[in-house]
PDB file of N, CA and C in Angstrom:
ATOM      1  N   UNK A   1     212.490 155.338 170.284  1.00  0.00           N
ATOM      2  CA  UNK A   1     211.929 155.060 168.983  1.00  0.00           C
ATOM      3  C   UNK A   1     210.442 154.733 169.136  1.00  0.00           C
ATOM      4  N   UNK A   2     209.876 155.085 168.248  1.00  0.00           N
ATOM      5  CA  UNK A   2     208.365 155.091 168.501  1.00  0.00           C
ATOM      6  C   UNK A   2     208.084 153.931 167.306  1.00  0.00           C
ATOM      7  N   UNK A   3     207.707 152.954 167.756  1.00  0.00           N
ATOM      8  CA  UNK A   3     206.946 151.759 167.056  1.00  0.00           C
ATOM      9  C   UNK A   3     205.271 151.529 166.399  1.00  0.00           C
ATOM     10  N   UNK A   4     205.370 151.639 165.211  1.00  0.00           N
ATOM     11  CA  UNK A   4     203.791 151.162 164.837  1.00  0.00           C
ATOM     12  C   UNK A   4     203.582 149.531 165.160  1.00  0.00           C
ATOM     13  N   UNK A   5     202.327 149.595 166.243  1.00  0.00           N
ATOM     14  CA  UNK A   5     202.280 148.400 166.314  1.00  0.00           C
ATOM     15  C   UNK A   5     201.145 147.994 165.319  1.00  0.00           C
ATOM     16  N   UNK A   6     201.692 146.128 164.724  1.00  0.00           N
ATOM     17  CA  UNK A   6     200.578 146.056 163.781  1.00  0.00           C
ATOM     18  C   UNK A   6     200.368 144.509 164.739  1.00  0.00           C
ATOM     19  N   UNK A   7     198.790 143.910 164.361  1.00  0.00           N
ATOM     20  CA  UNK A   7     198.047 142.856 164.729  1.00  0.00           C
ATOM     21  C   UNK A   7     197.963 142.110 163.448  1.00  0.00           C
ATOM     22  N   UNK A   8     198.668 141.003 164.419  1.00  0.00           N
ATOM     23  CA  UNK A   8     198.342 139.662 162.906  1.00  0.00           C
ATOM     24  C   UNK A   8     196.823 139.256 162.996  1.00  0.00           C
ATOM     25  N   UNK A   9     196.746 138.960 162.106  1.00  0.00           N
ATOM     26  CA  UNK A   9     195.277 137.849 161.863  1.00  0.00           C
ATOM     27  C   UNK A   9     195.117 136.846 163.232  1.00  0.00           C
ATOM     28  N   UNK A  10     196.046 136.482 163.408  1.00  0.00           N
ATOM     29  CA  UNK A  10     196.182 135.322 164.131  1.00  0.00           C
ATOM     30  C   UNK A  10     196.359 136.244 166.008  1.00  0.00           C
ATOM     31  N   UNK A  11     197.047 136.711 166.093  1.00  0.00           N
ATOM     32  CA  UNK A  11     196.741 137.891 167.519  1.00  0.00           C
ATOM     33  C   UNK A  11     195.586 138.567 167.635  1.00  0.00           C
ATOM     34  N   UNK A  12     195.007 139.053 166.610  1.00  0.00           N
ATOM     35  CA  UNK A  12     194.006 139.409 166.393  1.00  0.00           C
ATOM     36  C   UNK A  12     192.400 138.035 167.052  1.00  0.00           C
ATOM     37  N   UNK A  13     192.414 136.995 166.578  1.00  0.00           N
ATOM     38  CA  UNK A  13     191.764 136.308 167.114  1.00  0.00           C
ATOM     39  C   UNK A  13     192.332 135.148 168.319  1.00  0.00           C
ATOM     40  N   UNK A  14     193.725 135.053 168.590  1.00  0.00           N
ATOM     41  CA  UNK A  14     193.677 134.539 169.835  1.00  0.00           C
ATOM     42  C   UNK A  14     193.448 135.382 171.319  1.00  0.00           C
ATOM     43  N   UNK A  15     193.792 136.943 170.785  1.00  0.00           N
ATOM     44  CA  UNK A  15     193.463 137.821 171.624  1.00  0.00           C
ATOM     45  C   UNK A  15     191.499 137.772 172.190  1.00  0.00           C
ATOM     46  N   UNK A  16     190.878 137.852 170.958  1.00  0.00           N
ATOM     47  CA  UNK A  16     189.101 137.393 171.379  1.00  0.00           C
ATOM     48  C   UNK A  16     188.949 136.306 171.867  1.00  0.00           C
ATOM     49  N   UNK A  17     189.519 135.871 171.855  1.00  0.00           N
ATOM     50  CA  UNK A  17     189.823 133.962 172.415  1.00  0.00           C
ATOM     51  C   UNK A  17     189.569 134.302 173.980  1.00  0.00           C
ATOM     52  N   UNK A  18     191.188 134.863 174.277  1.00  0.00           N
ATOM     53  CA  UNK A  18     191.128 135.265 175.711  1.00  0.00           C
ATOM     54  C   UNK A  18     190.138 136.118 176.569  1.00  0.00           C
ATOM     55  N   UNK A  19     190.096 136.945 175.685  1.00  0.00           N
ATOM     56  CA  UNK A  19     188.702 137.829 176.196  1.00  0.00           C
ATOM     57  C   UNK A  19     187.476 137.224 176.405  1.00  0.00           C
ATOM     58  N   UNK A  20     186.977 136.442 175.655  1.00  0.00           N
ATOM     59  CA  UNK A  20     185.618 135.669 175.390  1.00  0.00           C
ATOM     60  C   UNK A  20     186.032 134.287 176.729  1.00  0.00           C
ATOM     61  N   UNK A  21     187.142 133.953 176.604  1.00  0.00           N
ATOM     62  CA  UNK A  21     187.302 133.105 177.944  1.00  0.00           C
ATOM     63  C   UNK A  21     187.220 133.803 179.345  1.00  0.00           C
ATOM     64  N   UNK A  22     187.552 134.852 179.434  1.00  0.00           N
ATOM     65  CA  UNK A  22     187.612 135.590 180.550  1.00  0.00           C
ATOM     66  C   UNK A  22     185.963 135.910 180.627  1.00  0.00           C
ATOM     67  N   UNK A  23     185.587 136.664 180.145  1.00  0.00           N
ATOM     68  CA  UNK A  23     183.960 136.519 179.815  1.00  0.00           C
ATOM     69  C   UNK A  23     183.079 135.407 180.373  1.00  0.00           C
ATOM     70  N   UNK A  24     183.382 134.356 179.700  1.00  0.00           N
ATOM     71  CA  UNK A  24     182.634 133.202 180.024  1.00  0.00           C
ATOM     72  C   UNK A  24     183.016 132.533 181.455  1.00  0.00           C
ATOM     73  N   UNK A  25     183.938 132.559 182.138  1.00  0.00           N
ATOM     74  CA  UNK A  25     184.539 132.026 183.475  1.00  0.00           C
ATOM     75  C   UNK A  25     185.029 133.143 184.501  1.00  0.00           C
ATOM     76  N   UNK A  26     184.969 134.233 183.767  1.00  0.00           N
ATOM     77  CA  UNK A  26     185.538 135.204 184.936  1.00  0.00           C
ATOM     78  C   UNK A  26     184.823 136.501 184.881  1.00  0.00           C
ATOM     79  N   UNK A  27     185.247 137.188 185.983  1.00  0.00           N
ATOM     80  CA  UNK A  27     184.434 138.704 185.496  1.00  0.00           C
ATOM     81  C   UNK A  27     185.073 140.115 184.700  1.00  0.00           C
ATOM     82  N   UNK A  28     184.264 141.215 185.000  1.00  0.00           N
ATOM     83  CA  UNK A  28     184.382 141.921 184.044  1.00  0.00           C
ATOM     84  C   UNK A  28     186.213 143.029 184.958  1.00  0.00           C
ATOM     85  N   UNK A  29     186.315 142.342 185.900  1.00  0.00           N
ATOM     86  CA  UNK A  29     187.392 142.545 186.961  1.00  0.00           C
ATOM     87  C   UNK A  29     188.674 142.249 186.200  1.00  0.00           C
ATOM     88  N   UNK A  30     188.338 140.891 185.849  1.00  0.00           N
ATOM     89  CA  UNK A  30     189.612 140.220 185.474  1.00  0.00           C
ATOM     90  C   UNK A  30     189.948 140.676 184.137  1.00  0.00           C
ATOM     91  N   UNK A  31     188.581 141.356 183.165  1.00  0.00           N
ATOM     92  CA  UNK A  31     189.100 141.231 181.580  1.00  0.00           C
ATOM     93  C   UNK A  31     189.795 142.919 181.594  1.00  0.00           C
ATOM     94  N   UNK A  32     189.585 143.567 182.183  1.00  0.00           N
ATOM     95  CA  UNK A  32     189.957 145.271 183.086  1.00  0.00           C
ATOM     96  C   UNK A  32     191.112 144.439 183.426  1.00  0.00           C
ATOM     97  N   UNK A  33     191.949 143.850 184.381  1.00  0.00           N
ATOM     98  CA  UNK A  33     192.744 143.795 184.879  1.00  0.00           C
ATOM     99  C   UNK A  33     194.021 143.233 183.464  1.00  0.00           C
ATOM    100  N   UNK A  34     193.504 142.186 182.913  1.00  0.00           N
ATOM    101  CA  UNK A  34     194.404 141.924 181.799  1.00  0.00           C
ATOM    102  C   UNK A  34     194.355 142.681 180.665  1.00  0.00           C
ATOM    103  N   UNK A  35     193.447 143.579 180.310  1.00  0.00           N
ATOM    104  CA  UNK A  35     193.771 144.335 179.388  1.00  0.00           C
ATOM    105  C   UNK A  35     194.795 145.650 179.601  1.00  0.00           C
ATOM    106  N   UNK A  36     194.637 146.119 181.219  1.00  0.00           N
ATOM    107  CA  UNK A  36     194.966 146.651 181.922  1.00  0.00           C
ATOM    108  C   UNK A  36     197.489 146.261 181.808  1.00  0.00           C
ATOM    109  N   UNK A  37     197.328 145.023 181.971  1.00  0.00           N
ATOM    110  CA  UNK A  37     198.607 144.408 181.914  1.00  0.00           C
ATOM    111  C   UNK A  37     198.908 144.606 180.259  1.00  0.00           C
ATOM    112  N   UNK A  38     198.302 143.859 179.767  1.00  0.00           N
ATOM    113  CA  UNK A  38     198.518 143.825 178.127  1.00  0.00           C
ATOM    114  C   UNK A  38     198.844 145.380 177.623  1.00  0.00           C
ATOM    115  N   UNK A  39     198.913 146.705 178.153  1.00  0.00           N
ATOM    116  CA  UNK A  39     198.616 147.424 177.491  1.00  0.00           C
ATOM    117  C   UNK A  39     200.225 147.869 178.115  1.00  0.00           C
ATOM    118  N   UNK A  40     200.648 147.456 179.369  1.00  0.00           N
ATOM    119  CA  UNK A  40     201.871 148.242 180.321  1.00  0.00           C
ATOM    120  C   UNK A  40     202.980 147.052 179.478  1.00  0.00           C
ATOM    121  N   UNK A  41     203.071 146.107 178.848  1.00  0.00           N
ATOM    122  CA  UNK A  41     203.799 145.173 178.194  1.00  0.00           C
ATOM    123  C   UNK A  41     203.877 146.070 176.919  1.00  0.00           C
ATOM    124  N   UNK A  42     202.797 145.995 176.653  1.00  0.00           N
ATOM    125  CA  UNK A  42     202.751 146.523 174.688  1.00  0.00           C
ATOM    126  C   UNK A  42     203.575 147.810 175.066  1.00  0.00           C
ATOM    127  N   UNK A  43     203.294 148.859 176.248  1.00  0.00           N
ATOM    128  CA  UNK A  43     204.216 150.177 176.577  1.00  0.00           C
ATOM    129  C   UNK A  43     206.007 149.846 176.854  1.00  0.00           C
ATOM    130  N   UNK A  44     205.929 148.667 177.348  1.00  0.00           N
ATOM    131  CA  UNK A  44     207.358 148.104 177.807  1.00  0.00           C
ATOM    132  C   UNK A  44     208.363 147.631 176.506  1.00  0.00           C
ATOM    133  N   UNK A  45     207.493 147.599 175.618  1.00  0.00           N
ATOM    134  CA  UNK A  45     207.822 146.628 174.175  1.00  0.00           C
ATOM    135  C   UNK A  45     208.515 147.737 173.910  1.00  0.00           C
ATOM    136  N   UNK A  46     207.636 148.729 173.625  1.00  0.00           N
ATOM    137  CA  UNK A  46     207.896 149.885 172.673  1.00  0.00           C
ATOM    138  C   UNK A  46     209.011 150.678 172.926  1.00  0.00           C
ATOM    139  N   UNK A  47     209.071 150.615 174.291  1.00  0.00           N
ATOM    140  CA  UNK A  47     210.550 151.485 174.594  1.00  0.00           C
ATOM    141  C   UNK A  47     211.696 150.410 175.443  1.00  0.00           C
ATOM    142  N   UNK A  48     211.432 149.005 175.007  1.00  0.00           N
ATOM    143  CA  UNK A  48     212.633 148.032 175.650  1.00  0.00           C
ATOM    144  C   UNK A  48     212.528 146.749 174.213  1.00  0.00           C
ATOM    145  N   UNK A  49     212.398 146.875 172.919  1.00  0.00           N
ATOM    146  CA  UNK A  49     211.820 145.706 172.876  1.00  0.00           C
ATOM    147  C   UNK A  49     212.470 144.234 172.790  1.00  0.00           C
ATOM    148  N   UNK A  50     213.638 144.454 173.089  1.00  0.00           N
ATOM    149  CA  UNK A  50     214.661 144.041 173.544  1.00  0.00           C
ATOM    150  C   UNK A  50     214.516 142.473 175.183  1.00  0.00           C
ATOM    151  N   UNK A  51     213.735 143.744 175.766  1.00  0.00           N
ATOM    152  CA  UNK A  51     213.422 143.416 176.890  1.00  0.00           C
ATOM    153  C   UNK A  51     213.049 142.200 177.861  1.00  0.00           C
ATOM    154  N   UNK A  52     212.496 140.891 176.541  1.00  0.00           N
ATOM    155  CA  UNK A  52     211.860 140.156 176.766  1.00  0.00           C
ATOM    156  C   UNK A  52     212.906 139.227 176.129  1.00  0.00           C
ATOM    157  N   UNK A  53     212.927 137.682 176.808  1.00  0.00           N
ATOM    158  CA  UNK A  53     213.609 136.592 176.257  1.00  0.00           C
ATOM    159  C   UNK A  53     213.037 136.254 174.733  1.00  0.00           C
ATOM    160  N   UNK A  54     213.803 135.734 173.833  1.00  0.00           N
ATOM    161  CA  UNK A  54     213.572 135.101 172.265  1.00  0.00           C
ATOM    162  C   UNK A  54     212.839 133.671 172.660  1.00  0.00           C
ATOM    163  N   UNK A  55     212.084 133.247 171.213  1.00  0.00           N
ATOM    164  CA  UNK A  55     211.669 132.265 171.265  1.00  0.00           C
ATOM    165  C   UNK A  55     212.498 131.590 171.338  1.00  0.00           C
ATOM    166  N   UNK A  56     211.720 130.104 171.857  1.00  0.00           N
ATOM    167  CA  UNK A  56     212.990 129.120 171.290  1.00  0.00           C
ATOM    168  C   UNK A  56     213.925 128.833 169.927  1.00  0.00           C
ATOM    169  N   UNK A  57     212.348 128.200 169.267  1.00  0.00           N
ATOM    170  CA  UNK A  57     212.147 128.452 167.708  1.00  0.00           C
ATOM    171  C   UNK A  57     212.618 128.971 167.133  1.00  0.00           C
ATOM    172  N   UNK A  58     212.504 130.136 167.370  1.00  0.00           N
ATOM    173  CA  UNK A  58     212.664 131.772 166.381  1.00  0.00           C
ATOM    174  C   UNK A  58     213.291 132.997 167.112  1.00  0.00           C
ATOM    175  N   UNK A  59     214.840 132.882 166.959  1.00  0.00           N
ATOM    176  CA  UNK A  59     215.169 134.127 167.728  1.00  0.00           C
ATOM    177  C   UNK A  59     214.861 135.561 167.325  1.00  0.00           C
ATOM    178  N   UNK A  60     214.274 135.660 166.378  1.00  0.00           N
ATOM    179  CA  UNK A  60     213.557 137.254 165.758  1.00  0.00           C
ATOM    180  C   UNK A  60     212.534 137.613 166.589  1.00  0.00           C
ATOM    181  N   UNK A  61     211.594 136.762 167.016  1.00  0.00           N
ATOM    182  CA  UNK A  61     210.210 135.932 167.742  1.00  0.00           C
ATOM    183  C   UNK A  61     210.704 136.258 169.495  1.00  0.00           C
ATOM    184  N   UNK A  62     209.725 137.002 169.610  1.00  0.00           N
ATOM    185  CA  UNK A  62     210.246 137.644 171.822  1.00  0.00           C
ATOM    186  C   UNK A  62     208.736 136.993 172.452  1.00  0.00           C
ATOM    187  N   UNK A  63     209.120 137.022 172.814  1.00  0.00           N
ATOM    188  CA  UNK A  63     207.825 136.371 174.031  1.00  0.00           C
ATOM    189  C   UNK A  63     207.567 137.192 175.691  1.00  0.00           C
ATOM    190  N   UNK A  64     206.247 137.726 175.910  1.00  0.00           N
ATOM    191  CA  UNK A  64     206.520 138.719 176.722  1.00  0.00           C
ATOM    192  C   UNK A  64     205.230 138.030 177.656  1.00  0.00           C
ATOM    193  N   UNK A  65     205.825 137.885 178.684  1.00  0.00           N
ATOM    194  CA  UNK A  65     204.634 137.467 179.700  1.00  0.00           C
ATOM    195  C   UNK A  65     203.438 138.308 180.470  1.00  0.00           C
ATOM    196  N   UNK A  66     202.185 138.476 179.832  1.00  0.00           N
ATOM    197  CA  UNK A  66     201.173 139.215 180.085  1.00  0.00           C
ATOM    198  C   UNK A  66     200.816 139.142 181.718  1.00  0.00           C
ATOM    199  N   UNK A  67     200.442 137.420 182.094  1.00  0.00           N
ATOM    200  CA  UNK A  67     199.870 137.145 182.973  1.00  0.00           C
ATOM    201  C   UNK A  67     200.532 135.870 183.292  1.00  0.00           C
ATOM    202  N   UNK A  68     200.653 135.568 184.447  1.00  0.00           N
ATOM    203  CA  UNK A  68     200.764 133.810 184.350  1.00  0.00           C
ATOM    204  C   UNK A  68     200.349 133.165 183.663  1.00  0.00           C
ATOM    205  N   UNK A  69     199.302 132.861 183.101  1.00  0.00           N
ATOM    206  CA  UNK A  69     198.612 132.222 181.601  1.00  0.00           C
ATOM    207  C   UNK A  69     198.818 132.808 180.388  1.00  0.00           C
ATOM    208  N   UNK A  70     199.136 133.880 179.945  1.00  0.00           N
ATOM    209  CA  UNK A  70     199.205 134.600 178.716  1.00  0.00           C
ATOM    210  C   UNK A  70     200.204 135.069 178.154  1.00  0.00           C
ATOM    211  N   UNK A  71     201.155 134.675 177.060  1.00  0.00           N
ATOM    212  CA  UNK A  71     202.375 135.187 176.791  1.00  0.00           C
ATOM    213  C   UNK A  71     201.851 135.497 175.262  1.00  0.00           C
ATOM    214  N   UNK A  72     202.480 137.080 174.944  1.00  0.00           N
ATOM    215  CA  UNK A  72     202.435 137.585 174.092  1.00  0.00           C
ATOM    216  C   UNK A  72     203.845 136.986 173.142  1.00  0.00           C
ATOM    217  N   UNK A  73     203.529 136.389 171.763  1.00  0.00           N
ATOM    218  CA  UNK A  73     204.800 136.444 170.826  1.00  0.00           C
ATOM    219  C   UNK A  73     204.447 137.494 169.914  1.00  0.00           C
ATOM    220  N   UNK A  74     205.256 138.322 169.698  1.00  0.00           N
ATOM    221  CA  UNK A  74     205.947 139.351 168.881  1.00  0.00           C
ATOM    222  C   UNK A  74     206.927 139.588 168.368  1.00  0.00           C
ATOM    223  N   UNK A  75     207.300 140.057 167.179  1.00  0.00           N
ATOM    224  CA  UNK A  75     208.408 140.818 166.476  1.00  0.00           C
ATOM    225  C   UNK A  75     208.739 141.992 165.912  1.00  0.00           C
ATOM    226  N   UNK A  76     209.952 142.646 166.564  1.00  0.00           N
ATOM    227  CA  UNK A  76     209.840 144.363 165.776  1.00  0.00           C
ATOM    228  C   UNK A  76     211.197 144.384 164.871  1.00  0.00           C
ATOM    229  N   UNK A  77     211.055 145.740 164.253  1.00  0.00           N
ATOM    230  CA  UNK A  77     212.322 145.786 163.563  1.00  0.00           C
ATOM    231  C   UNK A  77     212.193 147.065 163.166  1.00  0.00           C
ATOM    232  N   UNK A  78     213.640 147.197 163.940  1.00  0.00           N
ATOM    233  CA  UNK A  78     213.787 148.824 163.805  1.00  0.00           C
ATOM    234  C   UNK A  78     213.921 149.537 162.979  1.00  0.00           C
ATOM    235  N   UNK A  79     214.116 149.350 161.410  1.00  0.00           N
ATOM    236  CA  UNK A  79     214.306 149.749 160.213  1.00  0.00           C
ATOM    237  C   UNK A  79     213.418 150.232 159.912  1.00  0.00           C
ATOM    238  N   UNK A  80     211.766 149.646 159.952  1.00  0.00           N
ATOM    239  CA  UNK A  80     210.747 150.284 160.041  1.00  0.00           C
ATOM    240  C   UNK A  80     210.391 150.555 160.970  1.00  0.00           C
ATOM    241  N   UNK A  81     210.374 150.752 162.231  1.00  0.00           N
ATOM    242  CA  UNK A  81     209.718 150.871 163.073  1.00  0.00           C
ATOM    243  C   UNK A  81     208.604 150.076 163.325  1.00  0.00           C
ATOM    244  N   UNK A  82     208.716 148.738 163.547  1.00  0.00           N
ATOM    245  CA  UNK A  82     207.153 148.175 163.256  1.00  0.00           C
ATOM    246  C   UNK A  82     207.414 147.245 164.474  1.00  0.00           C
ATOM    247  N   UNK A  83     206.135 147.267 165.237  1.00  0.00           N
ATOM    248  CA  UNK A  83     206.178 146.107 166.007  1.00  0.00           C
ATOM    249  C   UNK A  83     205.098 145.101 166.002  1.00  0.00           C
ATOM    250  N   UNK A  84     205.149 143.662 165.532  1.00  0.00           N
ATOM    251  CA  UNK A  84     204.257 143.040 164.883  1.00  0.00           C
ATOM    252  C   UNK A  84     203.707 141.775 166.004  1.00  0.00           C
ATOM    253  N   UNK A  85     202.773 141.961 166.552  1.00  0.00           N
ATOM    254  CA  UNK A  85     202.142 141.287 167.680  1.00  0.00           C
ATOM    255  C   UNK A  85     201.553 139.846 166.680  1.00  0.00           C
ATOM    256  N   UNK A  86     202.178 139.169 167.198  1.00  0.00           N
ATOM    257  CA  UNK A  86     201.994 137.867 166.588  1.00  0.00           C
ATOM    258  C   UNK A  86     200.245 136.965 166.783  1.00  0.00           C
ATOM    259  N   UNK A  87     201.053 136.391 168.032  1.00  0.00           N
ATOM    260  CA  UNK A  87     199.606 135.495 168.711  1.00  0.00           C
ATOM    261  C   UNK A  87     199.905 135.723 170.876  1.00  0.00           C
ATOM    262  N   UNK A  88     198.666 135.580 170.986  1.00  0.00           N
ATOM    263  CA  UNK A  88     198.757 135.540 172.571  1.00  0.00           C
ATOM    264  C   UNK A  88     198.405 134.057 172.966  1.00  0.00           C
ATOM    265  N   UNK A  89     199.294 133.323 173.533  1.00  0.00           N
ATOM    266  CA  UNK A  89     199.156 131.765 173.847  1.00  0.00           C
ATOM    267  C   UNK A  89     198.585 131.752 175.177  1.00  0.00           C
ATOM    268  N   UNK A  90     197.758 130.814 175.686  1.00  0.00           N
ATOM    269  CA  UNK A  90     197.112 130.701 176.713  1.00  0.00           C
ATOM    270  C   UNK A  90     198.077 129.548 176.867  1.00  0.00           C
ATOM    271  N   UNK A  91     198.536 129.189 177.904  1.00  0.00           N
ATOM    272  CA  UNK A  91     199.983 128.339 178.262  1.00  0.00           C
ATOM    273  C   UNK A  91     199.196 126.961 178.886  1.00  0.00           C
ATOM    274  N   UNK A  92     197.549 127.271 179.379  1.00  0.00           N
ATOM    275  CA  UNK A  92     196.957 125.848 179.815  1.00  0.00           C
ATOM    276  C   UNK A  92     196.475 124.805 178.317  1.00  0.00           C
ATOM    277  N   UNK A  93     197.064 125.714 176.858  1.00  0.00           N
ATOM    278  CA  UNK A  93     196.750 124.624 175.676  1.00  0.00           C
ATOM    279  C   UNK A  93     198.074 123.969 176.003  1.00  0.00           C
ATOM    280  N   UNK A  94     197.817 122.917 174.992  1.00  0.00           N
ATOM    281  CA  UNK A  94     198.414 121.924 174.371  1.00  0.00           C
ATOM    282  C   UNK A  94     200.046 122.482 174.042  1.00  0.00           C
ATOM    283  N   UNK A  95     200.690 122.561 174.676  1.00  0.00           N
ATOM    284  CA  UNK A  95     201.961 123.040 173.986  1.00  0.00           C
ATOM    285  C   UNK A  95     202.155 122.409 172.809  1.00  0.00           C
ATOM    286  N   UNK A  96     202.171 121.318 172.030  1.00  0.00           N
ATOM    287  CA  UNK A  96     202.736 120.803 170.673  1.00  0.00           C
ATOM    288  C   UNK A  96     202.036 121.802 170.137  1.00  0.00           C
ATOM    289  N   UNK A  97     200.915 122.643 169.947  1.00  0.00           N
ATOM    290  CA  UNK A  97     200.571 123.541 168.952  1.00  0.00           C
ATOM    291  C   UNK A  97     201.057 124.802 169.071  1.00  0.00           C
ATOM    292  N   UNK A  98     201.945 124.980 169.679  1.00  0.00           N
ATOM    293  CA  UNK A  98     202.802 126.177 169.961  1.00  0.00           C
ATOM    294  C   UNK A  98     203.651 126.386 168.531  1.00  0.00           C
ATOM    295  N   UNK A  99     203.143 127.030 167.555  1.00  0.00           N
ATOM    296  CA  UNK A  99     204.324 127.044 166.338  1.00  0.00           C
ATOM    297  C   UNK A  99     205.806 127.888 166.842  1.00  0.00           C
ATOM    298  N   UNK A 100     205.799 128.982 168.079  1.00  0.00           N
ATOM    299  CA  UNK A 100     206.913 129.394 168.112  1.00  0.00           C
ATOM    300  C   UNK A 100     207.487 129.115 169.269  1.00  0.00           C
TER     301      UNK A 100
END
């Protein structure tokens, strides 16, 4: 099944988050290397999306581990075909602000 993936508001800017952190502390190695991962996950989604453990929270809600620091939350649904990239959590925040 072939999935439209869509970007929340909120994935949408925790994703520049990460990038702009990688930027500022790391090189142009590392932001290649995780975009590099992020892209073989988003490919893994699409044809497993299954694949990945549920939130705690929210069993609709999958959580897919980018990097040791970076877990993608997402949700698809096969009716439409849609796969809806939530937020990317950097796991060194604050967990209480983890909504899922």
């Amino acid at each position: 099944m072939v999935f439209k993936i869509i970007w929340s508001e909120e994935a949408y800017k925790s994703f520049l988050e990460n990038i702009n952190y990688l930027r500022l502390n790391w090189s142009d190695k590392e932001i290649k290397k995780f975009t590099t991962e992020l892209n073989k996950t988003i490919l893994r989604i699409k044809k497993y999306p299954d694949s990945y453990p549920p939130s705690v929270k929210y069993p609709d809600i999958r959580k897919a581990k980018i990097n040791k620091y970076i877990i993608l939350y997402y949700r698809y649904n096969e009716e439409t075909s849609e796969l809806s990239l939530i937020t990317f959590w950097n796991n060194k925040q604050n967990p209480d602000k983890l909504k899922y």
